[in-house]
C-alpha atoms as a PDB file:
ATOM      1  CA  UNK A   1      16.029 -13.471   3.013  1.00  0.00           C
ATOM      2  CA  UNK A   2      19.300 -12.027   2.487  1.00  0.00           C
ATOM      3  CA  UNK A   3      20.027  -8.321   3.825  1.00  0.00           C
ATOM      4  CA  UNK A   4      20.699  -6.613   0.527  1.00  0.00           C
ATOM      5  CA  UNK A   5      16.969  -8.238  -0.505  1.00  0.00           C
ATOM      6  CA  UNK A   6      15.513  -6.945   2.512  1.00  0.00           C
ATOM      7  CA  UNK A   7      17.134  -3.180   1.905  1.00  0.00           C
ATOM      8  CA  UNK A   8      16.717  -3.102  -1.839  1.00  0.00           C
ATOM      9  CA  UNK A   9      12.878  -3.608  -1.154  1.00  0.00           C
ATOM     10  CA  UNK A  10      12.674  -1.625   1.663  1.00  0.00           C
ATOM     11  CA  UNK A  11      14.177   1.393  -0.536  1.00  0.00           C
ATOM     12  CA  UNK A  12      12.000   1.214  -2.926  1.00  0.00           C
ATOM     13  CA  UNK A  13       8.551   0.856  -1.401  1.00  0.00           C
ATOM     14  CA  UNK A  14       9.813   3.896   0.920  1.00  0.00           C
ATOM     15  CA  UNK A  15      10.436   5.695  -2.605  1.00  0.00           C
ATOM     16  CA  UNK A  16       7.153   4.817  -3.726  1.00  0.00           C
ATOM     17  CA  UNK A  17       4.763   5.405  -0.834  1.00  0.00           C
ATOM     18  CA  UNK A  18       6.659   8.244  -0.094  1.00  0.00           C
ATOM     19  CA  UNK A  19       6.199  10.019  -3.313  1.00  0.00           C
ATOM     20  CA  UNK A  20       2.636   8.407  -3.571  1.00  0.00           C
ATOM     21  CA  UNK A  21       2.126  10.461   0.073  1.00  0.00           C
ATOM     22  CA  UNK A  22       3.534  13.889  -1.076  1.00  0.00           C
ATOM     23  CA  UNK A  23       1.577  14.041  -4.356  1.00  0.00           C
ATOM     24  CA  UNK A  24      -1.691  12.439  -3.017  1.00  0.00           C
ATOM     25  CA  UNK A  25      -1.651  14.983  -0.256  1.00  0.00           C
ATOM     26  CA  UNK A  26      -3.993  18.101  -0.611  1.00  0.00           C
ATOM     27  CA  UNK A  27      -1.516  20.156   1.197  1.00  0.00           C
ATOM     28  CA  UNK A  28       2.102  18.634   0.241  1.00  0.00           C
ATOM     29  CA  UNK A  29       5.159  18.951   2.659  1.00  0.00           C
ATOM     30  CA  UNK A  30       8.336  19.167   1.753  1.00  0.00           C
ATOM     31  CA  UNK A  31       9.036  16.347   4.652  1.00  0.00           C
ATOM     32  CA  UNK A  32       6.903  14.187   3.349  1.00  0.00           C
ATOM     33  CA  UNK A  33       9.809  13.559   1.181  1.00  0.00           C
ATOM     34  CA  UNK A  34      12.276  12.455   3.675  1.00  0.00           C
ATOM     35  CA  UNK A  35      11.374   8.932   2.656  1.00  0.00           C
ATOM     36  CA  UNK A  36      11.999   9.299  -0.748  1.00  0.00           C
ATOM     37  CA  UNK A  37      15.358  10.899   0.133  1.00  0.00           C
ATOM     38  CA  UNK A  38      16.227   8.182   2.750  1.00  0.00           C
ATOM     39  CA  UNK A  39      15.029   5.330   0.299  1.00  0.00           C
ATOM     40  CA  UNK A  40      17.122   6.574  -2.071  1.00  0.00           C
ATOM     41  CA  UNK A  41      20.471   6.903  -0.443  1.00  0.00           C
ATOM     42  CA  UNK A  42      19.599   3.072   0.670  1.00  0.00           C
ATOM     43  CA  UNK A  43      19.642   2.182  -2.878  1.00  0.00           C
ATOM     44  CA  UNK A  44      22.214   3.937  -3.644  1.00  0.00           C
ATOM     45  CA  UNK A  45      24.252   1.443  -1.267  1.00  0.00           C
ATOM     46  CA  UNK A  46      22.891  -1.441  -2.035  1.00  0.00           C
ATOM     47  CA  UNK A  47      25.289  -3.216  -4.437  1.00  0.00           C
ATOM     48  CA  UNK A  48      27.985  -2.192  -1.892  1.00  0.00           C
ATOM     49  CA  UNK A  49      26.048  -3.676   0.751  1.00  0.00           C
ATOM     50  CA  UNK A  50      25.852  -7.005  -1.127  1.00  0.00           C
ATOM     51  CA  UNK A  51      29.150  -6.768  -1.912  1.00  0.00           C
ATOM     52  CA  UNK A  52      29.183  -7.298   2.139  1.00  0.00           C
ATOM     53  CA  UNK A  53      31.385  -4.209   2.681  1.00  0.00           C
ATOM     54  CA  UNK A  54      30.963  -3.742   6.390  1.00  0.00           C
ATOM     55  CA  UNK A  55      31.005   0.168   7.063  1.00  0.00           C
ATOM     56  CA  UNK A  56      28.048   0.254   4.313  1.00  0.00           C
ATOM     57  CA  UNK A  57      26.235  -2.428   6.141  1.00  0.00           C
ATOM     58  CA  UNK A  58      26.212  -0.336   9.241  1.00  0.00           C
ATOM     59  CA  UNK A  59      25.607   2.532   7.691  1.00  0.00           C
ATOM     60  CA  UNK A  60      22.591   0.975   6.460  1.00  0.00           C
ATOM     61  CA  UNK A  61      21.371  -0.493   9.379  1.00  0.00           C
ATOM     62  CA  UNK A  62      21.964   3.077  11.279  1.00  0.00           C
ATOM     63  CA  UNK A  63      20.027   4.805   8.619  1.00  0.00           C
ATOM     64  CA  UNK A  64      16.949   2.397   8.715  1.00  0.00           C
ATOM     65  CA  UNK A  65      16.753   2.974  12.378  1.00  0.00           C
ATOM     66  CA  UNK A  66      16.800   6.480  12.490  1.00  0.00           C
ATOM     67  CA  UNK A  67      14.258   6.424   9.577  1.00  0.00           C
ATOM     68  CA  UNK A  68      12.318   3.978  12.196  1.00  0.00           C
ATOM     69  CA  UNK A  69      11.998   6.162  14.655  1.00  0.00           C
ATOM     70  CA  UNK A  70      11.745   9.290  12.203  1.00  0.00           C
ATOM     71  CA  UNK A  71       8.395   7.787  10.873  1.00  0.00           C
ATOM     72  CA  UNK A  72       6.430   8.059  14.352  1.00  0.00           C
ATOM     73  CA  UNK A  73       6.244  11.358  14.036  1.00  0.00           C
ATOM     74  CA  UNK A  74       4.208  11.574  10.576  1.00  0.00           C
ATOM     75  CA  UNK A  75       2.052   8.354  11.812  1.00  0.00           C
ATOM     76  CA  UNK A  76       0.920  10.830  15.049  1.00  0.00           C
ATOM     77  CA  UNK A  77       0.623  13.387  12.988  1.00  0.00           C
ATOM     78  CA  UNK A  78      -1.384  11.362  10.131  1.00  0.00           C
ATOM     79  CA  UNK A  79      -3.388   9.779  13.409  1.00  0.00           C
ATOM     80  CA  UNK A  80      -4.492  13.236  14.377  1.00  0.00           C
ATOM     81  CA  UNK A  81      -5.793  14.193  10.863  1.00  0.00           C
ATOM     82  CA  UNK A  82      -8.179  11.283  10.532  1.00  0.00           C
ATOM     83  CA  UNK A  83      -6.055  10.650   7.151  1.00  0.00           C
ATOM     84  CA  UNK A  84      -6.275   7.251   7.474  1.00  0.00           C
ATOM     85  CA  UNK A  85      -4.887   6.931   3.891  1.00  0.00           C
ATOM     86  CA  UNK A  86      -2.026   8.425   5.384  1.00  0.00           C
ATOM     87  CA  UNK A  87      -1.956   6.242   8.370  1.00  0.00           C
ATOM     88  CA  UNK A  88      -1.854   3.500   6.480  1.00  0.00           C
ATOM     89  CA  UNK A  89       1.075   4.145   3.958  1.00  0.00           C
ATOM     90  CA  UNK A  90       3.490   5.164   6.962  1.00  0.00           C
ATOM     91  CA  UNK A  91       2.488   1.996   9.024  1.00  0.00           C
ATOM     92  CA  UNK A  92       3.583  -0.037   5.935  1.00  0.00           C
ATOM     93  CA  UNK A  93       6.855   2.314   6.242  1.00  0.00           C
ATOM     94  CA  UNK A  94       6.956   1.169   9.588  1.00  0.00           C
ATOM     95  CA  UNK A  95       6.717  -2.496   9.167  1.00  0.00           C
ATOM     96  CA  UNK A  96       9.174  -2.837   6.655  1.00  0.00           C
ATOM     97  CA  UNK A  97      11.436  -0.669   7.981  1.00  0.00           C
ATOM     98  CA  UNK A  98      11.085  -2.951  10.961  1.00  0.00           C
ATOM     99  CA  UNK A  99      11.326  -5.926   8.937  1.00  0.00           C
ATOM    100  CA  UNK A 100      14.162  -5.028   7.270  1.00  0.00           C
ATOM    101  CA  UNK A 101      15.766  -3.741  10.502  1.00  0.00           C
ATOM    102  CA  UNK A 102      15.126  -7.489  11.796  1.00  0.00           C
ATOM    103  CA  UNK A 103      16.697  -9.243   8.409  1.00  0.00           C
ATOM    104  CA  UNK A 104      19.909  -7.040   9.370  1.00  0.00           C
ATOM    105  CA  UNK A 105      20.513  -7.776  12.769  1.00  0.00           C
ATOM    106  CA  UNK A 106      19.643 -11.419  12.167  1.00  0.00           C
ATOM    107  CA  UNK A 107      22.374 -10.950   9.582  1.00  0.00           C
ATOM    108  CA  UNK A 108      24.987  -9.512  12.236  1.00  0.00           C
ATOM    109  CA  UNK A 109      24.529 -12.288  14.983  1.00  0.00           C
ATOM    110  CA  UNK A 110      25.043 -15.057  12.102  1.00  0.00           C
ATOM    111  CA  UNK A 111      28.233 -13.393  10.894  1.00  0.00           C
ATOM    112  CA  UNK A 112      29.242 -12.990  14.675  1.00  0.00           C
ATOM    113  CA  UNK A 113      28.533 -17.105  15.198  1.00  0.00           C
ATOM    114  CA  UNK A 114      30.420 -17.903  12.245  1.00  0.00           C
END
């Protein structure tokens, strides 16, 4: 899968599940929308990522990691409410964010071999 694939998709699933977890919540956050915000800025950059403009790239691959870790803290928090709903919709977060983190640095080390 190329990166740009891998981004555009992640971006828009976090867009979705993230506004599907603010509005489906019985008492909405306002930081339930960092994934929505983060998602967006990633496809924002997207067609300058596939244009393979290296200081997006990074700043892609930056981004989804710091979103990565980011999204722990809701999953605890989700664990602790018995919202399993919830639970569910940030591991998905998670493992695409991870997945998409993996596509990237696979991405780096065969650009560094070539």
């Amino acid at each position: 899968m190329k990166p740009y694939i891998a981004n555009l998709i992640n971006a828009i699933l976090l867009i979705t599940l993230g506004i599907w977890g603010y509005f489906g919540s019985q008492t909405p956050s306002f930081t339930a929308l960092i994934p929505v915000f983060a998602g967006t800025l990633l496809l924002v950059l997207t067609p300058w990522f596939k244009k393979g403009n290296k200081v997006v790239a990074h700043v892609v691959v930056v981004l989804t990691f710091i979103l990565l870790i980011a999204l722990f803290k809701p999953l605890t928090g989700a664990i602790g409410r018995n919202d399993y709903a919830a639970v569910i919709r940030v591991c998905i977060m998670i493992l695409l964010t991870l997945f998409a983190l993996g596509i990237f640095i696979k991405s780096f080390i065969e650009a560094r071999r070539n």
